[in-house]
C-alpha atoms as a PDB file:
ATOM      1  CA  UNK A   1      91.205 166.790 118.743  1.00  0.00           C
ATOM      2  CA  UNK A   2      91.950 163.433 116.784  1.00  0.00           C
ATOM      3  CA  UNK A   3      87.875 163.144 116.063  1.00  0.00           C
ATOM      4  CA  UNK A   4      87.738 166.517 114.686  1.00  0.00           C
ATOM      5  CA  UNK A   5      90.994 166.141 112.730  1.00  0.00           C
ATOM      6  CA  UNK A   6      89.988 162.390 111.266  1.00  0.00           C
ATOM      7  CA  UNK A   7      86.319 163.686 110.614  1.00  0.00           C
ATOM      8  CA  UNK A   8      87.910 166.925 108.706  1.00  0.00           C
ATOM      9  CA  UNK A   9      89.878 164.645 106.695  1.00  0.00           C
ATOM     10  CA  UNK A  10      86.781 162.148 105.959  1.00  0.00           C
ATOM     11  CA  UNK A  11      84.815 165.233 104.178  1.00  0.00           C
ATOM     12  CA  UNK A  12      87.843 166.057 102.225  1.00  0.00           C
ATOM     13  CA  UNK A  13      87.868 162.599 101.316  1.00  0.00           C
ATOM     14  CA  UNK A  14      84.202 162.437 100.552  1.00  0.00           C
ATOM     15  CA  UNK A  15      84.307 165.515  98.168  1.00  0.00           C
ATOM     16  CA  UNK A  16      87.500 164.589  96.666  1.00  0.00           C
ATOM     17  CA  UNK A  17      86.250 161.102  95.413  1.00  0.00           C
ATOM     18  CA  UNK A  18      83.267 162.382  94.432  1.00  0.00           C
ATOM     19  CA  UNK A  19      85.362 165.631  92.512  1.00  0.00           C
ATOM     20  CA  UNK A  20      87.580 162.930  90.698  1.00  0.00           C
ATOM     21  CA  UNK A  21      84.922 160.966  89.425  1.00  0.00           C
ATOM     22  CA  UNK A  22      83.465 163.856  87.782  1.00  0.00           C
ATOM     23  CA  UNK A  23      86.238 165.366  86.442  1.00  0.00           C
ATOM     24  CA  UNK A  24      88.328 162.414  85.492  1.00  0.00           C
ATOM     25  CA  UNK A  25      86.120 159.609  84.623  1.00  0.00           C
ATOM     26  CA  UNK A  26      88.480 157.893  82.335  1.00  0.00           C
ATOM     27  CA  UNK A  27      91.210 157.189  84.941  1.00  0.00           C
ATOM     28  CA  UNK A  28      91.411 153.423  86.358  1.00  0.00           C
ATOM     29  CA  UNK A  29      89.811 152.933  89.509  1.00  0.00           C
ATOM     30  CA  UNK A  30      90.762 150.014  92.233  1.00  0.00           C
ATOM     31  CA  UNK A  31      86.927 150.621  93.610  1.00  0.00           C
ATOM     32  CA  UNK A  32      83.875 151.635  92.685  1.00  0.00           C
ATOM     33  CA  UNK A  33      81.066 153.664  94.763  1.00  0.00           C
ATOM     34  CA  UNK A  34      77.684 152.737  94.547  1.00  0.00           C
ATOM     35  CA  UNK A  35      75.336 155.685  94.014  1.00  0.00           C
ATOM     36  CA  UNK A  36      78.261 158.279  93.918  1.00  0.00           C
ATOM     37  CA  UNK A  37      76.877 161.533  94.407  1.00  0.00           C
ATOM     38  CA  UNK A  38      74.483 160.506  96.857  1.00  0.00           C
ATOM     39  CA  UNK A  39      77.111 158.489  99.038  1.00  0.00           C
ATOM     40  CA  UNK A  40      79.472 161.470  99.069  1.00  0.00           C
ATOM     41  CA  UNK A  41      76.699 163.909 100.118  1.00  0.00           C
ATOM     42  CA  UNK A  42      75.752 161.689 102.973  1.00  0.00           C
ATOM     43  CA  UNK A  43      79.117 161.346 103.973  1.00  0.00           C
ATOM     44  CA  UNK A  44      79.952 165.034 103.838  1.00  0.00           C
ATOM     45  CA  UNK A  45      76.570 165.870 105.484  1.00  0.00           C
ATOM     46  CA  UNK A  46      77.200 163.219 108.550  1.00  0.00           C
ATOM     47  CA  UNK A  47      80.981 164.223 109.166  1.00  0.00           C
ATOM     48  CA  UNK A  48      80.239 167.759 109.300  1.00  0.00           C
ATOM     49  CA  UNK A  49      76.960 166.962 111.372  1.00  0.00           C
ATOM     50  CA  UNK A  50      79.305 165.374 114.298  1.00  0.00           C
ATOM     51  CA  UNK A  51      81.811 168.059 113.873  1.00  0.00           C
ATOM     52  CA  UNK A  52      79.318 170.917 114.221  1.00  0.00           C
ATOM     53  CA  UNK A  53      78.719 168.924 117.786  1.00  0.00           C
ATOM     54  CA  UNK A  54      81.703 169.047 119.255  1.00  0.00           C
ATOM     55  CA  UNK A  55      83.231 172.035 121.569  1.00  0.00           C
ATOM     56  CA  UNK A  56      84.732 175.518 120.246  1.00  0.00           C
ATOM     57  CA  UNK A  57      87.845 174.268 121.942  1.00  0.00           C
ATOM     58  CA  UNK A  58      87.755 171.374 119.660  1.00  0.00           C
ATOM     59  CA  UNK A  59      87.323 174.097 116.888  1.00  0.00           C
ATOM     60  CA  UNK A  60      90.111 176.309 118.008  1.00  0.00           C
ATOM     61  CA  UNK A  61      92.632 173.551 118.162  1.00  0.00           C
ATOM     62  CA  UNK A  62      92.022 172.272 114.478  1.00  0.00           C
ATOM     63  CA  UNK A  63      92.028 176.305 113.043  1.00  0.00           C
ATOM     64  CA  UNK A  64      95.379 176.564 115.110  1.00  0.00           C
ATOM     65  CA  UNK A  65      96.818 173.199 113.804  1.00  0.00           C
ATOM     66  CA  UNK A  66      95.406 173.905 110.459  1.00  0.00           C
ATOM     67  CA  UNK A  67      97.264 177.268 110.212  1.00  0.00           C
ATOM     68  CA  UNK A  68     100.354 175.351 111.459  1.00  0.00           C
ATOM     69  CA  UNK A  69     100.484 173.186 109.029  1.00  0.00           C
ATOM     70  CA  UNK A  70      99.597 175.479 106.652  1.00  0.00           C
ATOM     71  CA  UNK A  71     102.241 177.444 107.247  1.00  0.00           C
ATOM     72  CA  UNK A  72     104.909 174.844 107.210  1.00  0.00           C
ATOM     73  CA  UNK A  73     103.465 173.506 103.728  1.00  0.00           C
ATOM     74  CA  UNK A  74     104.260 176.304 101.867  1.00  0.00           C
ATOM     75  CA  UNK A  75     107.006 177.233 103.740  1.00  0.00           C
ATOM     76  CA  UNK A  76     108.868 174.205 102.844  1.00  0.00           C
ATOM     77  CA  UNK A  77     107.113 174.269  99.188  1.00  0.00           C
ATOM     78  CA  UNK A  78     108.308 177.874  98.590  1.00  0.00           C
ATOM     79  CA  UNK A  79     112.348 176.991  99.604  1.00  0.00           C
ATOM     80  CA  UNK A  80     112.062 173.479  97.824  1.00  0.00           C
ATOM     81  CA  UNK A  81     110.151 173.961  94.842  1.00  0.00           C
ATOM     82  CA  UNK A  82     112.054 173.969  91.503  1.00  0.00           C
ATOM     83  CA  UNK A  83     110.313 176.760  89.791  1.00  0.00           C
ATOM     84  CA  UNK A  84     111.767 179.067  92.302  1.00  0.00           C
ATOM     85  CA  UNK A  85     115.146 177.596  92.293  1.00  0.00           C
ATOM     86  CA  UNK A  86     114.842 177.821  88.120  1.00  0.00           C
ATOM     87  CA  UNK A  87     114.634 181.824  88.367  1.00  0.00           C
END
């Protein structure tokens, strides 16, 4: 479960560097990444390579957990969010 979870996290990683360098070039960055698009493909590609390896039970687990924490995301957003106390 924790490879599945930290490999799941590495894509979203992966795509969201590579997302934020394309739509907000201008903002300071502490690092750079050589080769960007390529780098973040690779990355994405690999991670999702070992993922599609491992067991459906591995697979259940992280849609369970996923919906989870889905769940208490907005949950928590929906009572705590100032728009909706505003109204």
């Amino acid at each position: 479960m924790t490879s599945i979870g930290t490999l799941f996290a590495f894509i979203l990683v992966c795509a969201g560097v590579w997302i934020l360098r394309v739509r907000r070039p201008d903002l300071p960055r502490a690092f750079t990444v050589p080769a960007l698009p390529v780098i973040s493909i690779l990355g994405i590609v690999v991670c999702g390579a070992m993922i599609y390896g491992l067991g459906w039970t591995n697979w259940a687990r992280l849609v369970g957990w996923l919906a989870i924490g889905l769940i208490l995301y907005f949950a928590y957003g929906k009572k705590h969010s100032k728009l909706e106390t505003s109204v």
